[in-house]
C-alpha atoms as a PDB file:
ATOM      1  CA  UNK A   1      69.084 111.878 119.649  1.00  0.00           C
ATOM      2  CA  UNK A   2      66.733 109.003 119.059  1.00  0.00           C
ATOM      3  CA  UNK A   3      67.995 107.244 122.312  1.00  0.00           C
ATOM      4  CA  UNK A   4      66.895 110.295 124.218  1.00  0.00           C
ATOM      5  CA  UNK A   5      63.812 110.685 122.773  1.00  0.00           C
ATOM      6  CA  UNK A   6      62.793 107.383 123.611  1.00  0.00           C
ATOM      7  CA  UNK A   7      63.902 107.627 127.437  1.00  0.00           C
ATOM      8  CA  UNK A   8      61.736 111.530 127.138  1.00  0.00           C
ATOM      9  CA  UNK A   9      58.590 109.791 125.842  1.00  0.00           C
ATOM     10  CA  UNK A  10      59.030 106.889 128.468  1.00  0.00           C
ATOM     11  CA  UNK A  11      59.488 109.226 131.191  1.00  0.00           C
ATOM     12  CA  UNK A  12      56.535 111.699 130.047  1.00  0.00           C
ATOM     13  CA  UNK A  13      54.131 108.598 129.618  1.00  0.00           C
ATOM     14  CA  UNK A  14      55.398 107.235 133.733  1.00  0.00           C
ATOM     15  CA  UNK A  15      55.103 110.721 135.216  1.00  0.00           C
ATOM     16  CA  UNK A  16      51.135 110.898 133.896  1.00  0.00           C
ATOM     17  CA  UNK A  17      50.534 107.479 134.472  1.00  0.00           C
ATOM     18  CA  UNK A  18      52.425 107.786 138.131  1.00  0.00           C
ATOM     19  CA  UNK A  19      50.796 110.734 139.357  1.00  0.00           C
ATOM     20  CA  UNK A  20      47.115 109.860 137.893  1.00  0.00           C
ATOM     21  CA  UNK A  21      47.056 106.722 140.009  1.00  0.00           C
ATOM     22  CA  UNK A  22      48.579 108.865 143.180  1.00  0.00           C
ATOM     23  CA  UNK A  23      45.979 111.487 142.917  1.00  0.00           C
ATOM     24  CA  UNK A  24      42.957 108.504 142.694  1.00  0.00           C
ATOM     25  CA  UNK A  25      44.803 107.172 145.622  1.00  0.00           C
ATOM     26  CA  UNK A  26      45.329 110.262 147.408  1.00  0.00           C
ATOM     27  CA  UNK A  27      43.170 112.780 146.480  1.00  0.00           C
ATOM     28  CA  UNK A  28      44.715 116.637 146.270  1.00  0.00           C
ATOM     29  CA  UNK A  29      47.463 115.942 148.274  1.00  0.00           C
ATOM     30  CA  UNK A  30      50.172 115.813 146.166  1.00  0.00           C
ATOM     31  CA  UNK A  31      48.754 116.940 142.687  1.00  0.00           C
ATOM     32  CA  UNK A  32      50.286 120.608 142.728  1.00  0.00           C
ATOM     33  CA  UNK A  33      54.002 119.268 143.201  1.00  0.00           C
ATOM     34  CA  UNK A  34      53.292 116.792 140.627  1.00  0.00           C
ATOM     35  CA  UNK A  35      51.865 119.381 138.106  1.00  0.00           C
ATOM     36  CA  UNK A  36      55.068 120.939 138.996  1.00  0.00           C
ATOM     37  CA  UNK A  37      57.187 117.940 138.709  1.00  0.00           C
ATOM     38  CA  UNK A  38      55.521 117.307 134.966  1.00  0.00           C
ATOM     39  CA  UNK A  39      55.857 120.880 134.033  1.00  0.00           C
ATOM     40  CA  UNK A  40      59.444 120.833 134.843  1.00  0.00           C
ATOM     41  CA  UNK A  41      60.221 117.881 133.107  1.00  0.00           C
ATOM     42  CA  UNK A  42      58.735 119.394 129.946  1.00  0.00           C
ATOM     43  CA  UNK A  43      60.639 121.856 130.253  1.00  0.00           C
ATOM     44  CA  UNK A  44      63.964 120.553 130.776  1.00  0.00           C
ATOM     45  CA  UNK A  45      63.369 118.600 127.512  1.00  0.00           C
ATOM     46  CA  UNK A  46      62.232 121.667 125.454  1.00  0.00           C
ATOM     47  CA  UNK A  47      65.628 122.927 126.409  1.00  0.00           C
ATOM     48  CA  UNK A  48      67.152 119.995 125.328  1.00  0.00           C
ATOM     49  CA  UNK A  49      65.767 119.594 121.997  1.00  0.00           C
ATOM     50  CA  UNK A  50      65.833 123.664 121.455  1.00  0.00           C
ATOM     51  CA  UNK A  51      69.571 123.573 122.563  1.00  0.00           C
ATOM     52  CA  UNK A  52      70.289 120.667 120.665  1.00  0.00           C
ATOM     53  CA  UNK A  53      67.960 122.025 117.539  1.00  0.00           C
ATOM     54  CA  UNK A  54      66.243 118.592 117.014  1.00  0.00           C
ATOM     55  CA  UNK A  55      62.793 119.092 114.779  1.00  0.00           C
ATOM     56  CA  UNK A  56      63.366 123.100 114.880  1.00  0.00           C
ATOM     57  CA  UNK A  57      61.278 123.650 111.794  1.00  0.00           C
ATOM     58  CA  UNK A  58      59.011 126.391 112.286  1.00  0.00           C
ATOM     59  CA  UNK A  59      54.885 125.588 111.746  1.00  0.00           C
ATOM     60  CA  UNK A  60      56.354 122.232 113.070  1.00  0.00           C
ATOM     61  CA  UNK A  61      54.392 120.402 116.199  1.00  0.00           C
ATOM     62  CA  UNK A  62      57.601 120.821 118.300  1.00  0.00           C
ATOM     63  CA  UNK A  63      58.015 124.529 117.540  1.00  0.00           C
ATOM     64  CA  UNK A  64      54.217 125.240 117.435  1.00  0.00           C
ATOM     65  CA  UNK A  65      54.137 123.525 121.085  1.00  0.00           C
ATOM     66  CA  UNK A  66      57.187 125.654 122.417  1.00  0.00           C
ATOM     67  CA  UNK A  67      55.620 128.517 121.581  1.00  0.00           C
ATOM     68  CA  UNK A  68      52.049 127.731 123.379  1.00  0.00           C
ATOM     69  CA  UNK A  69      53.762 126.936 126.079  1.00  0.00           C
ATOM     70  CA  UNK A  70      56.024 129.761 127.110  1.00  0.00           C
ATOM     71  CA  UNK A  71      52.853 132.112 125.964  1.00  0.00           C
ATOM     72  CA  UNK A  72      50.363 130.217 128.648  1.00  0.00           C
ATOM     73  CA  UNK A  73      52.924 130.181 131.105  1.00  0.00           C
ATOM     74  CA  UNK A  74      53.881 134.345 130.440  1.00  0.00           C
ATOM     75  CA  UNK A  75      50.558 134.592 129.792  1.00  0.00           C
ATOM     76  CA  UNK A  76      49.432 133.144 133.428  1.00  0.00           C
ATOM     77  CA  UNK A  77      52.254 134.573 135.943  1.00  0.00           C
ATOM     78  CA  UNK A  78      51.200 138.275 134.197  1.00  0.00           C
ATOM     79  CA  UNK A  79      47.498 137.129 135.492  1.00  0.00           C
ATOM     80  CA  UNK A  80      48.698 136.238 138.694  1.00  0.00           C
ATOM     81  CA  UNK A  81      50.655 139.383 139.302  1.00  0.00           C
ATOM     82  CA  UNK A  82      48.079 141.714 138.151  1.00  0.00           C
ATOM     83  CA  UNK A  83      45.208 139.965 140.238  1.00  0.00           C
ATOM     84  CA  UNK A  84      47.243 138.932 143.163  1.00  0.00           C
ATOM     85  CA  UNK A  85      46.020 135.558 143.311  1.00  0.00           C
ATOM     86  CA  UNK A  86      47.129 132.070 143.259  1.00  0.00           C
ATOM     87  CA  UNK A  87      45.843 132.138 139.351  1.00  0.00           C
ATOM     88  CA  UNK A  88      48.937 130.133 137.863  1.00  0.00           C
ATOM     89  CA  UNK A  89      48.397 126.589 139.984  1.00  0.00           C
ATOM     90  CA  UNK A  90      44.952 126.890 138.904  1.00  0.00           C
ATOM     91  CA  UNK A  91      45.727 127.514 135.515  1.00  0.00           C
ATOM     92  CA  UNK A  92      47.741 124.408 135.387  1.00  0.00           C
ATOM     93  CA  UNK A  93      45.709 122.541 137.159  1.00  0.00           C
ATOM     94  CA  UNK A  94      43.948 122.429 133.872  1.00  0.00           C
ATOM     95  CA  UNK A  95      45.994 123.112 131.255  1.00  0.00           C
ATOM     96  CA  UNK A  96      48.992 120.799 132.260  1.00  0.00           C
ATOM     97  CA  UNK A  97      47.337 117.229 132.033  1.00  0.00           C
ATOM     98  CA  UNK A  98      46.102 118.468 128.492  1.00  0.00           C
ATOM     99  CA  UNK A  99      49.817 119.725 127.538  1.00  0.00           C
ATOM    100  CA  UNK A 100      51.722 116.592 128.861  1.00  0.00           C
ATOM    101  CA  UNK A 101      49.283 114.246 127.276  1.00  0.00           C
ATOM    102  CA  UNK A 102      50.015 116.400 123.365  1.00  0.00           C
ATOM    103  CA  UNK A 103      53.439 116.567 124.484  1.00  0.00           C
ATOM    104  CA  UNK A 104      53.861 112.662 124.568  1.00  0.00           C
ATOM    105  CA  UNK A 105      52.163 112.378 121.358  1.00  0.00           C
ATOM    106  CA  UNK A 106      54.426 115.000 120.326  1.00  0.00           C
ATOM    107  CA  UNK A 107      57.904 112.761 120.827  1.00  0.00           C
ATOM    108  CA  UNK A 108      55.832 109.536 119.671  1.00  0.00           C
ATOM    109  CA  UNK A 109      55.338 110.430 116.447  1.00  0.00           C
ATOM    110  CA  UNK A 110      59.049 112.032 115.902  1.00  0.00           C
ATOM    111  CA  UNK A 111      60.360 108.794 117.440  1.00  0.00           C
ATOM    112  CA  UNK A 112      57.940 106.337 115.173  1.00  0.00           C
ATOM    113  CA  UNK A 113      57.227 108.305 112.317  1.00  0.00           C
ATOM    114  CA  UNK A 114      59.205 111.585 111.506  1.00  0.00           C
ATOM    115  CA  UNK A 115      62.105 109.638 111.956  1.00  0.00           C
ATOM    116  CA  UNK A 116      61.656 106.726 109.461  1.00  0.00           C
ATOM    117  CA  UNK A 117      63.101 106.936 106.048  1.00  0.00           C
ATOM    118  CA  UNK A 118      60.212 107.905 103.262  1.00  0.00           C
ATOM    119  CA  UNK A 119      60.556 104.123 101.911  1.00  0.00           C
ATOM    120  CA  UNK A 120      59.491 102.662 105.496  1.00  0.00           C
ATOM    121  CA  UNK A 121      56.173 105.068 105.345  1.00  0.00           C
ATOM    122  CA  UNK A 122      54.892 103.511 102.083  1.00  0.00           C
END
Protein backbone atom coordinates (compact mmCIF):
# COMPACT_ATOMS: atom_id res chain seq x y z
CA UNK A 1 0.00 0.00 0.00
CA UNK A 2 2.56 2.51 1.13
CA UNK A 3 4.83 1.64 -1.93
CA UNK A 4 1.97 2.65 -4.16
CA UNK A 5 1.13 5.57 -2.58
CA UNK A 6 4.42 6.90 -2.89
CA UNK A 7 4.77 6.07 -6.78
CA UNK A 8 0.69 7.90 -6.87
CA UNK A 9 1.97 11.06 -5.15
CA UNK A 10 5.21 11.05 -7.38
CA UNK A 11 3.30 10.63 -10.42
CA UNK A 12 0.45 13.28 -9.43
CA UNK A 13 3.25 15.88 -8.43
CA UNK A 14 5.24 15.04 -12.40
CA UNK A 15 1.97 15.18 -14.31
CA UNK A 16 1.28 19.01 -12.77
CA UNK A 17 4.68 19.91 -12.84
CA UNK A 18 5.02 18.29 -16.62
CA UNK A 19 2.12 19.78 -18.13
CA UNK A 20 2.48 23.39 -16.32
CA UNK A 21 5.85 23.85 -17.98
CA UNK A 22 4.27 22.41 -21.51
CA UNK A 23 1.43 24.78 -21.43
CA UNK A 24 4.09 27.99 -20.61
CA UNK A 25 5.94 26.48 -23.44
CA UNK A 26 3.17 25.86 -25.66
CA UNK A 27 0.37 27.75 -24.95
CA UNK A 28 -3.33 25.90 -25.36
CA UNK A 29 -2.15 23.38 -27.43
CA UNK A 30 -2.06 20.53 -25.51
CA UNK A 31 -3.75 21.59 -22.13
CA UNK A 32 -7.24 19.79 -22.76
CA UNK A 33 -5.54 16.23 -23.29
CA UNK A 34 -3.48 16.93 -20.37
CA UNK A 35 -6.49 17.96 -18.13
CA UNK A 36 -7.64 14.72 -19.43
CA UNK A 37 -4.53 12.82 -18.88
CA UNK A 38 -4.54 14.24 -14.99
CA UNK A 39 -8.16 13.57 -14.57
CA UNK A 40 -7.70 10.06 -15.60
CA UNK A 41 -4.94 9.38 -13.54
CA UNK A 42 -6.97 10.50 -10.52
CA UNK A 43 -9.20 8.45 -11.28
CA UNK A 44 -7.56 5.28 -11.84
CA UNK A 45 -6.11 5.77 -8.31
CA UNK A 46 -9.50 6.51 -6.62
CA UNK A 47 -10.33 3.11 -7.95
CA UNK A 48 -7.45 1.74 -6.59
CA UNK A 49 -7.60 2.89 -3.15
CA UNK A 50 -11.69 2.47 -3.17
CA UNK A 51 -11.13 -1.15 -4.50
CA UNK A 52 -8.45 -1.79 -2.28
CA UNK A 53 -10.39 0.18 0.78
CA UNK A 54 -7.22 2.11 1.88
CA UNK A 55 -8.30 5.33 4.25
CA UNK A 56 -12.19 4.47 3.57
CA UNK A 57 -13.32 6.26 6.68
CA UNK A 58 -16.15 8.35 5.97
CA UNK A 59 -15.78 12.47 6.89
CA UNK A 60 -12.17 11.37 5.94
CA UNK A 61 -10.13 13.69 3.22
CA UNK A 62 -9.99 10.63 0.88
CA UNK A 63 -13.72 9.88 1.10
CA UNK A 64 -14.76 13.60 1.35
CA UNK A 65 -12.60 14.08 -2.02
CA UNK A 66 -14.27 10.99 -3.82
CA UNK A 67 -17.34 12.27 -3.28
CA UNK A 68 -16.63 16.02 -4.72
CA UNK A 69 -15.35 14.58 -7.39
CA UNK A 70 -17.82 12.19 -8.94
CA UNK A 71 -20.56 15.08 -7.92
CA UNK A 72 -18.55 17.91 -10.15
CA UNK A 73 -17.98 15.55 -12.74
CA UNK A 74 -22.09 14.23 -12.71
CA UNK A 75 -22.71 17.47 -11.89
CA UNK A 76 -20.90 18.97 -15.21
CA UNK A 77 -21.75 16.25 -18.08
CA UNK A 78 -25.72 16.88 -16.78
CA UNK A 79 -24.74 20.75 -17.67
CA UNK A 80 -23.34 19.87 -20.79
CA UNK A 81 -26.20 17.73 -21.95
CA UNK A 82 -28.87 20.03 -20.96
CA UNK A 83 -27.12 23.18 -22.59
CA UNK A 84 -25.54 21.46 -25.48
CA UNK A 85 -22.30 22.94 -25.09
CA UNK A 86 -18.76 22.10 -24.63
CA UNK A 87 -19.45 23.07 -20.70
CA UNK A 88 -17.39 20.03 -19.16
CA UNK A 89 -13.66 21.00 -20.74
CA UNK A 90 -14.40 24.32 -19.49
CA UNK A 91 -15.39 23.25 -16.27
CA UNK A 92 -12.16 21.47 -15.85
CA UNK A 93 -10.26 23.77 -17.22
CA UNK A 94 -10.73 25.28 -13.84
CA UNK A 95 -11.57 22.99 -11.48
CA UNK A 96 -8.90 20.26 -12.36
CA UNK A 97 -5.54 22.16 -11.54
CA UNK A 98 -7.33 23.02 -8.13
CA UNK A 99 -8.38 19.16 -7.60
CA UNK A 100 -4.95 17.61 -8.61
CA UNK A 101 -3.04 20.09 -6.56
CA UNK A 102 -5.62 18.90 -3.03
CA UNK A 103 -5.34 15.57 -4.39
CA UNK A 104 -1.44 15.45 -3.97
CA UNK A 105 -1.72 16.91 -0.65
CA UNK A 106 -4.25 14.39 -0.13
CA UNK A 107 -1.68 11.14 -0.55
CA UNK A 108 1.18 13.35 1.17
CA UNK A 109 -0.16 13.53 4.26
CA UNK A 110 -1.50 9.68 4.34
CA UNK A 111 2.01 8.74 3.17
CA UNK A 112 3.94 11.16 5.91
CA UNK A 113 1.56 11.50 8.51
CA UNK A 114 -1.61 9.22 8.74
CA UNK A 115 0.62 6.52 8.37
CA UNK A 116 3.13 7.00 11.26
CA UNK A 117 2.61 5.28 14.51
CA UNK A 118 1.04 7.87 17.32
CA UNK A 119 4.63 7.71 19.15
CA UNK A 120 6.45 9.16 15.87
CA UNK A 121 3.77 12.26 15.91
CA UNK A 122 4.77 13.40 19.43
Amino acid sequence: MRAFKKIDLLIQVMLVIVFTIIEIVHSKSLFILALYILGGWQLISMLIHWANKWHPMKGGRRFSFQIVFVALFVLASLAELVFQKVFLQHFLLFTLPVLSIYYSYICYMEIFYYSKRPLELI
